[in-house]
N, C-alpha and C. Protein backbone atom coordinates (compact mmCIF):
# COMPACT_ATOMS: atom_id res chain seq x y z
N UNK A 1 51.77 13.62 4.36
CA UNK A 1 52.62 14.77 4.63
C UNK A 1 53.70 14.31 5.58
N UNK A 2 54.80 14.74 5.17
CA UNK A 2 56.25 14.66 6.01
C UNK A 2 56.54 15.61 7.25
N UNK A 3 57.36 15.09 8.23
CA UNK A 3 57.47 15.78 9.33
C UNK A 3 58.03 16.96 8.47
N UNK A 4 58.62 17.13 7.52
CA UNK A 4 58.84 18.76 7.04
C UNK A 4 57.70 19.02 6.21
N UNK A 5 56.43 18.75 6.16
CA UNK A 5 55.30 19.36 5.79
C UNK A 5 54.96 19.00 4.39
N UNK A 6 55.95 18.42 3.53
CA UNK A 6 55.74 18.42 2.09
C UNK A 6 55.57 17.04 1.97
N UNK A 7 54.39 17.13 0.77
CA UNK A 7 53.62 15.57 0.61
C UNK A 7 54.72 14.63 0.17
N UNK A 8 54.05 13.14 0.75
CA UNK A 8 54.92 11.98 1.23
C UNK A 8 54.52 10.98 -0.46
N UNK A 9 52.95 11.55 -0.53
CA UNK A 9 52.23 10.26 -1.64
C UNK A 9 50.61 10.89 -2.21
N UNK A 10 50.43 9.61 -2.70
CA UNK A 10 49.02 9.78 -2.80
C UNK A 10 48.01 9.50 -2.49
N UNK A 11 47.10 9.53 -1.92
CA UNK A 11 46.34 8.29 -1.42
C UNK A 11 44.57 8.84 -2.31
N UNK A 12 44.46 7.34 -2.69
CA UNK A 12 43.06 6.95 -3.46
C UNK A 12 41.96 6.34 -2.55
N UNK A 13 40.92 6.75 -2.80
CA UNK A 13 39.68 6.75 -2.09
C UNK A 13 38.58 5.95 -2.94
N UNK A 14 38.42 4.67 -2.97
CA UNK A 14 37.50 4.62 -3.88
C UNK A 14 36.14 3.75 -3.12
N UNK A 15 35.35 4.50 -4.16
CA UNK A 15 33.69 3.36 -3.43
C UNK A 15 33.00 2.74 -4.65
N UNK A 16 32.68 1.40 -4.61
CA UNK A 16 32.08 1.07 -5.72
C UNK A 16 30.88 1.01 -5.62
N UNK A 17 30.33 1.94 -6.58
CA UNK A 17 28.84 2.34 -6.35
C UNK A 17 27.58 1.74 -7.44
N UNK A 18 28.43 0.54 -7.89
CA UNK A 18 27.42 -0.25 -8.63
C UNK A 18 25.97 -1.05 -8.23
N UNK A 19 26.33 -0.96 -6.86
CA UNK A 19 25.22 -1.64 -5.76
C UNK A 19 24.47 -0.84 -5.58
N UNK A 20 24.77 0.36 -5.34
CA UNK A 20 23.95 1.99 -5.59
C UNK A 20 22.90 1.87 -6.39
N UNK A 21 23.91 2.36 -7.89
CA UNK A 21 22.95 2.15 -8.82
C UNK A 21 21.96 1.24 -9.60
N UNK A 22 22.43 -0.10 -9.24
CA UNK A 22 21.58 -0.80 -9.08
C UNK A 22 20.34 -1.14 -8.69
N UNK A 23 20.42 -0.31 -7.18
CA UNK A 23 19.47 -0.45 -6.06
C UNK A 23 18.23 0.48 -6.96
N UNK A 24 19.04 1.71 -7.32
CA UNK A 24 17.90 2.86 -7.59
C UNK A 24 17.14 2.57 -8.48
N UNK A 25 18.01 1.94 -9.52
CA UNK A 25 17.31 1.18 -10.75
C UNK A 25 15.80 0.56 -10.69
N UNK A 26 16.33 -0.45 -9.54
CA UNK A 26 15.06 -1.29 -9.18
C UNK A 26 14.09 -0.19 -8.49
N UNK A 27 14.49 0.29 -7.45
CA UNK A 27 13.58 1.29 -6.74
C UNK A 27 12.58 2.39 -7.90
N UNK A 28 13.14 2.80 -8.96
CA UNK A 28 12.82 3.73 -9.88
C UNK A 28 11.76 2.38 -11.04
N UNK A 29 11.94 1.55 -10.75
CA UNK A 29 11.19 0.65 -11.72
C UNK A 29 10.25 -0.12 -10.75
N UNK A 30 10.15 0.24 -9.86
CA UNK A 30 8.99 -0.52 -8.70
C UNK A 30 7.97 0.88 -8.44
N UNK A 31 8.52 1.97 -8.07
CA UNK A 31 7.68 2.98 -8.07
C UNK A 31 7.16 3.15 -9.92
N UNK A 32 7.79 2.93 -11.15
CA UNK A 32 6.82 2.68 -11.82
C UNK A 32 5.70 2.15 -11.72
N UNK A 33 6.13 0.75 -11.82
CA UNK A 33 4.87 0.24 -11.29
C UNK A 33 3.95 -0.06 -10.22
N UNK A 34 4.49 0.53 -9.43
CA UNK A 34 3.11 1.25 -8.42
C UNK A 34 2.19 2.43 -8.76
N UNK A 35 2.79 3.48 -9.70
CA UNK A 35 2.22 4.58 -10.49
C UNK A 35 1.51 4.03 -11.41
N UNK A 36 1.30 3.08 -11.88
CA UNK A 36 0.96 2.51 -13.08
C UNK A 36 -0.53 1.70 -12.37
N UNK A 37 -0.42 1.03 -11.31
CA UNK A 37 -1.24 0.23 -11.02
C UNK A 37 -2.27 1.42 -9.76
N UNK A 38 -1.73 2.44 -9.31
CA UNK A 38 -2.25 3.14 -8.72
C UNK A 38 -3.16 4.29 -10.20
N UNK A 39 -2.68 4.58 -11.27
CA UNK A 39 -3.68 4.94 -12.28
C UNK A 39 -4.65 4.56 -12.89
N UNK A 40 -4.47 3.18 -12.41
CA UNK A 40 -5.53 2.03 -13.53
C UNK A 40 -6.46 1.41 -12.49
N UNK A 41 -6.11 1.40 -11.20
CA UNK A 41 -6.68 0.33 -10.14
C UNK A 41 -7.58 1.30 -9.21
N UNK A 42 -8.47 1.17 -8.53
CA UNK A 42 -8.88 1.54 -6.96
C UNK A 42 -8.17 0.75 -6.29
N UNK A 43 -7.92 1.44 -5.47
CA UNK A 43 -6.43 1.26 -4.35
C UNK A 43 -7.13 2.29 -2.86
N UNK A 44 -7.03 1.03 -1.99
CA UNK A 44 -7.34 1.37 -0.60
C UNK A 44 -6.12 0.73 0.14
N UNK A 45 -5.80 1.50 1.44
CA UNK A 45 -4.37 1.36 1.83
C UNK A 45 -5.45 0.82 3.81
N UNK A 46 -5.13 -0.07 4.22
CA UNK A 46 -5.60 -0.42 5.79
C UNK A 46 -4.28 -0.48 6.48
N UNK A 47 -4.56 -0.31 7.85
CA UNK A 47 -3.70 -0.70 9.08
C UNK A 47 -4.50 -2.31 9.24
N UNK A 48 -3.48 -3.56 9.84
CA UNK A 48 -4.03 -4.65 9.90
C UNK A 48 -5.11 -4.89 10.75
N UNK A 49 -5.58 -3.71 11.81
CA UNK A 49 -6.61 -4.02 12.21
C UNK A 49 -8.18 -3.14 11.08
N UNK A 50 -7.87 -2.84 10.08
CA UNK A 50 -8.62 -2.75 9.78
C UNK A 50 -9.10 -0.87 9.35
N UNK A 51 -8.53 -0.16 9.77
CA UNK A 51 -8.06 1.25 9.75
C UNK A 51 -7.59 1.74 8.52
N UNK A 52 -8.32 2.56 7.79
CA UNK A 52 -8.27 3.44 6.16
C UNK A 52 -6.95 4.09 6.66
N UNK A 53 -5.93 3.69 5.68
CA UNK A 53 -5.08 5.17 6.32
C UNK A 53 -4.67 5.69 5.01
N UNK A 54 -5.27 5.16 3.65
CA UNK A 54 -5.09 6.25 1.95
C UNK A 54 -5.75 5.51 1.44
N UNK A 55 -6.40 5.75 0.72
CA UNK A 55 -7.22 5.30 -0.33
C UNK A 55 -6.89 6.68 -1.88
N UNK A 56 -6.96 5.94 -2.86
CA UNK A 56 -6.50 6.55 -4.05
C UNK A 56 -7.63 7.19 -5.35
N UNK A 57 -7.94 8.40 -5.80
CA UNK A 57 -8.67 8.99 -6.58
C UNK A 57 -9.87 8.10 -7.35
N UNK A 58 -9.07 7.01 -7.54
CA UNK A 58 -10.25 6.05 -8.28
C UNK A 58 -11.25 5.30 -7.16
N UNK A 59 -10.49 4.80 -6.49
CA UNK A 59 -11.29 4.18 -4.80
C UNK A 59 -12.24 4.93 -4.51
N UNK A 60 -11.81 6.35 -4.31
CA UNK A 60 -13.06 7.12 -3.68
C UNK A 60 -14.07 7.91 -4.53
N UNK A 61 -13.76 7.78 -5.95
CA UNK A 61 -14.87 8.37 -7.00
C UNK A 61 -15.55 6.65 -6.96
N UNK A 62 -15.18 5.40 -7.13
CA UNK A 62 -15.97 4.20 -7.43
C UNK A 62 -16.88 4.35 -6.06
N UNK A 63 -16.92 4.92 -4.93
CA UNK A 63 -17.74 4.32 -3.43
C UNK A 63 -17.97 5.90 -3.23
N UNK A 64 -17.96 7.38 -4.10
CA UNK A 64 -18.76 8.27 -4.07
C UNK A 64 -17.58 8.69 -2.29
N UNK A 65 -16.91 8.66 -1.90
CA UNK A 65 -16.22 9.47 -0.64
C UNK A 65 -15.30 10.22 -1.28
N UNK A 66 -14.91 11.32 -0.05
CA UNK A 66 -13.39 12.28 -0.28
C UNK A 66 -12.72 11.14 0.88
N UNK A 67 -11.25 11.03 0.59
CA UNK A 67 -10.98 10.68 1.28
C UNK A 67 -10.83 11.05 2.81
N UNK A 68 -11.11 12.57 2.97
CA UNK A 68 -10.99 12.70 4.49
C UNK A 68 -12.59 11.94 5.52
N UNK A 69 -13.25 11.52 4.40
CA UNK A 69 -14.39 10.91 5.19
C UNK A 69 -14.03 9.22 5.43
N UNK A 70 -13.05 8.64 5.12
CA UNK A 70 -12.80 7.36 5.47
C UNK A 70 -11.40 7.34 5.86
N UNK A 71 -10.67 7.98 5.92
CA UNK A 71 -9.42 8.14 6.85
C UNK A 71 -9.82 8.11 8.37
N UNK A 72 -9.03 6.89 8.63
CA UNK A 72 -8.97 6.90 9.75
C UNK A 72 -10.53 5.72 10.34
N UNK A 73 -11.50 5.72 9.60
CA UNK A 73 -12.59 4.73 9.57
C UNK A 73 -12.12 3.62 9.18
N UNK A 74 -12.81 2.69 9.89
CA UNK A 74 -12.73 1.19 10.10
C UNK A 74 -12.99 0.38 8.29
N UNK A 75 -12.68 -0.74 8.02
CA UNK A 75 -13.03 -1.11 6.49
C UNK A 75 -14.67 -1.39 6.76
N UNK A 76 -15.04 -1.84 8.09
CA UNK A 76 -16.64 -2.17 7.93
C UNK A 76 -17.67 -1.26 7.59
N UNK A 77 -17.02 -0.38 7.38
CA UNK A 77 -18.07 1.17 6.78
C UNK A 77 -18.55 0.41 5.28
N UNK A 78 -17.76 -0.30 4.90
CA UNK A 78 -17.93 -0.57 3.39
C UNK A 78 -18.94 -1.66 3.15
N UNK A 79 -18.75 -2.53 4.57
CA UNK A 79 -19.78 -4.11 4.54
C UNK A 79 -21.45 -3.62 5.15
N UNK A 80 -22.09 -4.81 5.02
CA UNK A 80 -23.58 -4.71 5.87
C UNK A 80 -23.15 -5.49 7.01
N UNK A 81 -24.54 -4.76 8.48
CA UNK A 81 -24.07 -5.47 9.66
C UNK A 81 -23.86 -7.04 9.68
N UNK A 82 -24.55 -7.67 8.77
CA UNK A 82 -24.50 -9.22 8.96
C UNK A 82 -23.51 -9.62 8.74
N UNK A 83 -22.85 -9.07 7.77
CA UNK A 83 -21.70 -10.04 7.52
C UNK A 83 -20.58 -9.15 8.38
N UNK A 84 -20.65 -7.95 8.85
CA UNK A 84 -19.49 -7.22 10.00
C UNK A 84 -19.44 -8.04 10.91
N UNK A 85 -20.51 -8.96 11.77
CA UNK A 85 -20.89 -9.30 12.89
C UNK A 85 -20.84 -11.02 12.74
N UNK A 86 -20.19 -11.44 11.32
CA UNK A 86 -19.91 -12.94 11.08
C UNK A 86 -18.57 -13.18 11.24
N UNK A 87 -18.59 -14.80 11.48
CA UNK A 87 -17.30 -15.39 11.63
C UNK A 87 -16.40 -14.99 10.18
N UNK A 88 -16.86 -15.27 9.34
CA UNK A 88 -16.42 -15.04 7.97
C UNK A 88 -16.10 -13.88 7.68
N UNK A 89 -16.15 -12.57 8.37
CA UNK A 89 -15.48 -11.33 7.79
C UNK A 89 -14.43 -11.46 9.43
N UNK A 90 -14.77 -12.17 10.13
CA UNK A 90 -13.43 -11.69 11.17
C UNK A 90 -12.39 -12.84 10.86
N UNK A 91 -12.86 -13.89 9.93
CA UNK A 91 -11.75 -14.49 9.47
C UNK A 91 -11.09 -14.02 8.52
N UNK A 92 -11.20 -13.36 7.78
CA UNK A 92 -11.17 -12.54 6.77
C UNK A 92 -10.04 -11.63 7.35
N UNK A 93 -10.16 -11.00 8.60
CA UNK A 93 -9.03 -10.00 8.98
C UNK A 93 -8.01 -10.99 9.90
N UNK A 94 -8.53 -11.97 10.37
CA UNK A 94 -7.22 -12.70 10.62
C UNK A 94 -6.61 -13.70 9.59
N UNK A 95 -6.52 -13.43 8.70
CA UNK A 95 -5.50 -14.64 7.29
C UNK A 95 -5.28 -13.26 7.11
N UNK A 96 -5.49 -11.83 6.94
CA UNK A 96 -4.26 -10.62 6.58
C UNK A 96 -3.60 -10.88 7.95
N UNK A 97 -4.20 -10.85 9.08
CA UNK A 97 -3.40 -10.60 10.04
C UNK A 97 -2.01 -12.23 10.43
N UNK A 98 -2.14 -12.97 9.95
CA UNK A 98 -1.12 -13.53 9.69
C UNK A 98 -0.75 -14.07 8.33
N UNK A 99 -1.11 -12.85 7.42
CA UNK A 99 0.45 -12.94 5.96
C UNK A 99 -0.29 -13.40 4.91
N UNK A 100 -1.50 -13.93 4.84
CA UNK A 100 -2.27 -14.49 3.83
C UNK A 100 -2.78 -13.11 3.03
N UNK A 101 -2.96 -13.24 2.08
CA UNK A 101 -3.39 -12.73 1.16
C UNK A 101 -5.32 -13.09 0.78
N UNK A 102 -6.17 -12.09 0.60
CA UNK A 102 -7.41 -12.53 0.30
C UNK A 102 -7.82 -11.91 -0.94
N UNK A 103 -8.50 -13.20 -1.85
CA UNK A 103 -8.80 -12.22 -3.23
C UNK A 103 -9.90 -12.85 -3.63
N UNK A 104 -10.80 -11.98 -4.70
CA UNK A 104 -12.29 -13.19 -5.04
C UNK A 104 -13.08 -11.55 -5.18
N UNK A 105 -14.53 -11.95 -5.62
CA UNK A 105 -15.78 -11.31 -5.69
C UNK A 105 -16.06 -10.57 -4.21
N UNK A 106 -16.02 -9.47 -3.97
CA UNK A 106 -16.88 -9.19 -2.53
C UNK A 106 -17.87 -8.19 -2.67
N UNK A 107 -18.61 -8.25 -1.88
CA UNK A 107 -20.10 -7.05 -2.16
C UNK A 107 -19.71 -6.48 -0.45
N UNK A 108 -19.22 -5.20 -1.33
CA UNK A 108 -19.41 -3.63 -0.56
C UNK A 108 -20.24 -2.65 -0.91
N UNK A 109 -20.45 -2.13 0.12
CA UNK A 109 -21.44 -0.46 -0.21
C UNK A 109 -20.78 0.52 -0.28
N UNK A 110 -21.32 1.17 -1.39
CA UNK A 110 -20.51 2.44 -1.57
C UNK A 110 -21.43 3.57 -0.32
N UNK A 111 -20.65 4.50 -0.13
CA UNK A 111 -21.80 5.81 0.30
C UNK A 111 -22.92 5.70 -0.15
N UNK A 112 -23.92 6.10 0.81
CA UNK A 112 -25.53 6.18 1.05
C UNK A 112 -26.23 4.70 0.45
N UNK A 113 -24.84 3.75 0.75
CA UNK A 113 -25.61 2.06 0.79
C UNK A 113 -25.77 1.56 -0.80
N UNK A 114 -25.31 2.16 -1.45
CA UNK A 114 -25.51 1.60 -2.95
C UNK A 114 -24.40 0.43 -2.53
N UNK A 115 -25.34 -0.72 -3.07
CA UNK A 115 -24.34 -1.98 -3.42
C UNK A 115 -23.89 -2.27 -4.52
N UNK A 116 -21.96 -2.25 -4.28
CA UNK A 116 -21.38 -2.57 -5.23
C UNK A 116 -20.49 -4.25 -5.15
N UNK A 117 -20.23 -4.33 -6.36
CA UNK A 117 -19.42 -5.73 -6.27
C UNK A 117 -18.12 -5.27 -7.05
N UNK A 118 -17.04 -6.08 -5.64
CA UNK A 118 -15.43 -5.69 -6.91
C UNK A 118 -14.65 -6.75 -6.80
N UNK A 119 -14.15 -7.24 -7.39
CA UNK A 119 -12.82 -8.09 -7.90
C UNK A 119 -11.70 -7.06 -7.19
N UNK A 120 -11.23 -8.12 -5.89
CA UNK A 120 -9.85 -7.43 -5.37
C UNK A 120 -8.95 -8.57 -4.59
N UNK A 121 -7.59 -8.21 -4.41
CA UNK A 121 -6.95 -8.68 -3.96
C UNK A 121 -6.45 -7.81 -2.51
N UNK A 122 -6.91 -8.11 -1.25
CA UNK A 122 -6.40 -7.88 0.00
C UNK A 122 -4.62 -8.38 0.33
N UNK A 123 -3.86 -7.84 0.13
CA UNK A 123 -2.40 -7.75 0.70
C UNK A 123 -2.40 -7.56 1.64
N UNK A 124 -1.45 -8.01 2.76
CA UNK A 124 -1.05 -7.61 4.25
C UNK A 124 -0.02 -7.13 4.08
């Protein structure tokens, strides 16, 4: 606008929002497959010390809990005292606690001590 008030030009504004959509793309195809692997899988969610903080519909029908009974409980609810109280399950929380990944056969108890065995992979 001109000191007498009437427009001078035009001015263009542009944003290129291909990085945008891009982004969402991927984001919208990763939450697929987290929906996908959260339908098919038991899925338990820990804090690195060891702290339930979600566990998923299949998790808690396979070990017989609602989840408000292991929210917030420790993962050793799931082991026997011997091996809670071994070097080998507190090594176990330190390789998550620095970035390692743990996977293989483990024997947990479900509610009221039924022993189960599962094929899992521990993520940090």
């Amino acid at each position: 606008v001109g000191t007498d008030g009437q427009p001078q030009g035009t001015a263009y504004f542009l944003q290129d929002r291909s990085a945008h959509h891009a982004l969402k793309n991927q984001l919208a195809g990763a939450n697929s497959k987290l929906e996908g692997i959260n339908q098919t899988n038991a899925v338990i969610e820990f804090q690195l010390d060891g702290t339930v903080v979600d566990a998923n519909d299949n998790f808690c029908t396979a070990l017989g809990y609602r989840i408000e009974e292991i929210r917030g409980k420790h993962h050793s609810l799931f082991v026997d005292e011997r091996y809670r109280a071994s070097g080998e399950y507190r090594e176990f929380w330190a390789k998550l606690n620095r970035g390692e990944y743990v996977s293989g056969d483990f024997k947990r108890f479900a509610k009221g001590g039924r022993e189960i065995w599962i094929r899992a992979v521990y993520y940090p």
